[in-house]
C-alpha atoms as a PDB file:
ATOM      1  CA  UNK A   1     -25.920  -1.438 -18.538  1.00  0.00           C
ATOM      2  CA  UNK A   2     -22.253  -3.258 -19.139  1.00  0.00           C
ATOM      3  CA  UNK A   3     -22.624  -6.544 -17.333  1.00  0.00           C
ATOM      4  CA  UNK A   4     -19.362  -8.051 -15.622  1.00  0.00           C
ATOM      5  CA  UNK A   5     -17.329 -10.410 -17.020  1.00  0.00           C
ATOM      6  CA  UNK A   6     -14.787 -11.270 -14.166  1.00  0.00           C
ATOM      7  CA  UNK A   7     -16.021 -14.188 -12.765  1.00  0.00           C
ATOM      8  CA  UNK A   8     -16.539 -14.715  -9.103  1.00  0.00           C
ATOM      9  CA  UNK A   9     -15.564 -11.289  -7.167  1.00  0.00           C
ATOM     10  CA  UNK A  10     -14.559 -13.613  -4.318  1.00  0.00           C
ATOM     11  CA  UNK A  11     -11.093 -14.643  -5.865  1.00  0.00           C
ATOM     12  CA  UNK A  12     -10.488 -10.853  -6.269  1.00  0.00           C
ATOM     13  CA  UNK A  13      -9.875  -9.920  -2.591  1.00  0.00           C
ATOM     14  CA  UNK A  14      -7.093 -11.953  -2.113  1.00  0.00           C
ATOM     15  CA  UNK A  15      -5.344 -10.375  -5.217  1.00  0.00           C
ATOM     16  CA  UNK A  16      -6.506  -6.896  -3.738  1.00  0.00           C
ATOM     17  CA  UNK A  17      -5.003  -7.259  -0.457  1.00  0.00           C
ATOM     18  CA  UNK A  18      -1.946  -8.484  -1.654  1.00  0.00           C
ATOM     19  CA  UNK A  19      -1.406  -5.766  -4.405  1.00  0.00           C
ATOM     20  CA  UNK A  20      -2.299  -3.010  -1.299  1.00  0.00           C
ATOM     21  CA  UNK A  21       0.225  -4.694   0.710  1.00  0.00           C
ATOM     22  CA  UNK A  22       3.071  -4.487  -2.279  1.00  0.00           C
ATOM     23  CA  UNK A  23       1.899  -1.183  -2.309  1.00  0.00           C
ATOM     24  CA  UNK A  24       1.648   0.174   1.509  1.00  0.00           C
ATOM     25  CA  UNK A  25       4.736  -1.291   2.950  1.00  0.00           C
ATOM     26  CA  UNK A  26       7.041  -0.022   0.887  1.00  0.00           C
ATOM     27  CA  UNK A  27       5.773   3.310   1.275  1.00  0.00           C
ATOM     28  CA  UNK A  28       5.237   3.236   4.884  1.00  0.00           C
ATOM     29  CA  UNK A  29       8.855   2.266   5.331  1.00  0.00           C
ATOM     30  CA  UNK A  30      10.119   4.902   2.563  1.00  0.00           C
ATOM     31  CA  UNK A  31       8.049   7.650   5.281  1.00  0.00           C
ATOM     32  CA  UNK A  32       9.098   6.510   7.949  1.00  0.00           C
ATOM     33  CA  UNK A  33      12.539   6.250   7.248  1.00  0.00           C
ATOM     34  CA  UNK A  34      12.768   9.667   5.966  1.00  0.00           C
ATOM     35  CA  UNK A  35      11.011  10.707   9.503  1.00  0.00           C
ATOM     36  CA  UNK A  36      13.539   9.455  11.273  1.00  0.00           C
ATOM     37  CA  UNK A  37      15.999  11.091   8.655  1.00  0.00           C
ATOM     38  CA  UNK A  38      14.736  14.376   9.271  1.00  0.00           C
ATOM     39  CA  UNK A  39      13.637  14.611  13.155  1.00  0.00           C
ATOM     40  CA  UNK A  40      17.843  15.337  13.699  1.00  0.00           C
ATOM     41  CA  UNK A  41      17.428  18.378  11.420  1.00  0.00           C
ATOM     42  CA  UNK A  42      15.258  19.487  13.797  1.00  0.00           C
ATOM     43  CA  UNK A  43      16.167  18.448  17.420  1.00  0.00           C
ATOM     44  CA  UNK A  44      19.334  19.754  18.623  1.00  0.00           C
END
């Protein structure tokens, strides 16, 4: 079995969150602008 190598795990959550966050907010504003892009397409 491959033992680990990256030192404390601890240090990597921070990192984690962070990188999900760079990640996730752009995208959840990309959606939901194009939701409210597209709900007059649809309404009258």
């Amino acid at each position: 079995m491959p033992e680990q190598t990256s030192g404390q795990p601890g240090n990597q959550v921070p990192r984690l969150v962070v990188t999900w966050l760079v990640v996730t907010v752009p995208l959840a504003y990309g959606l939901f602008e194009t939701i409210r892009g597209v709900i007059p397409l649809f309404t009258s």
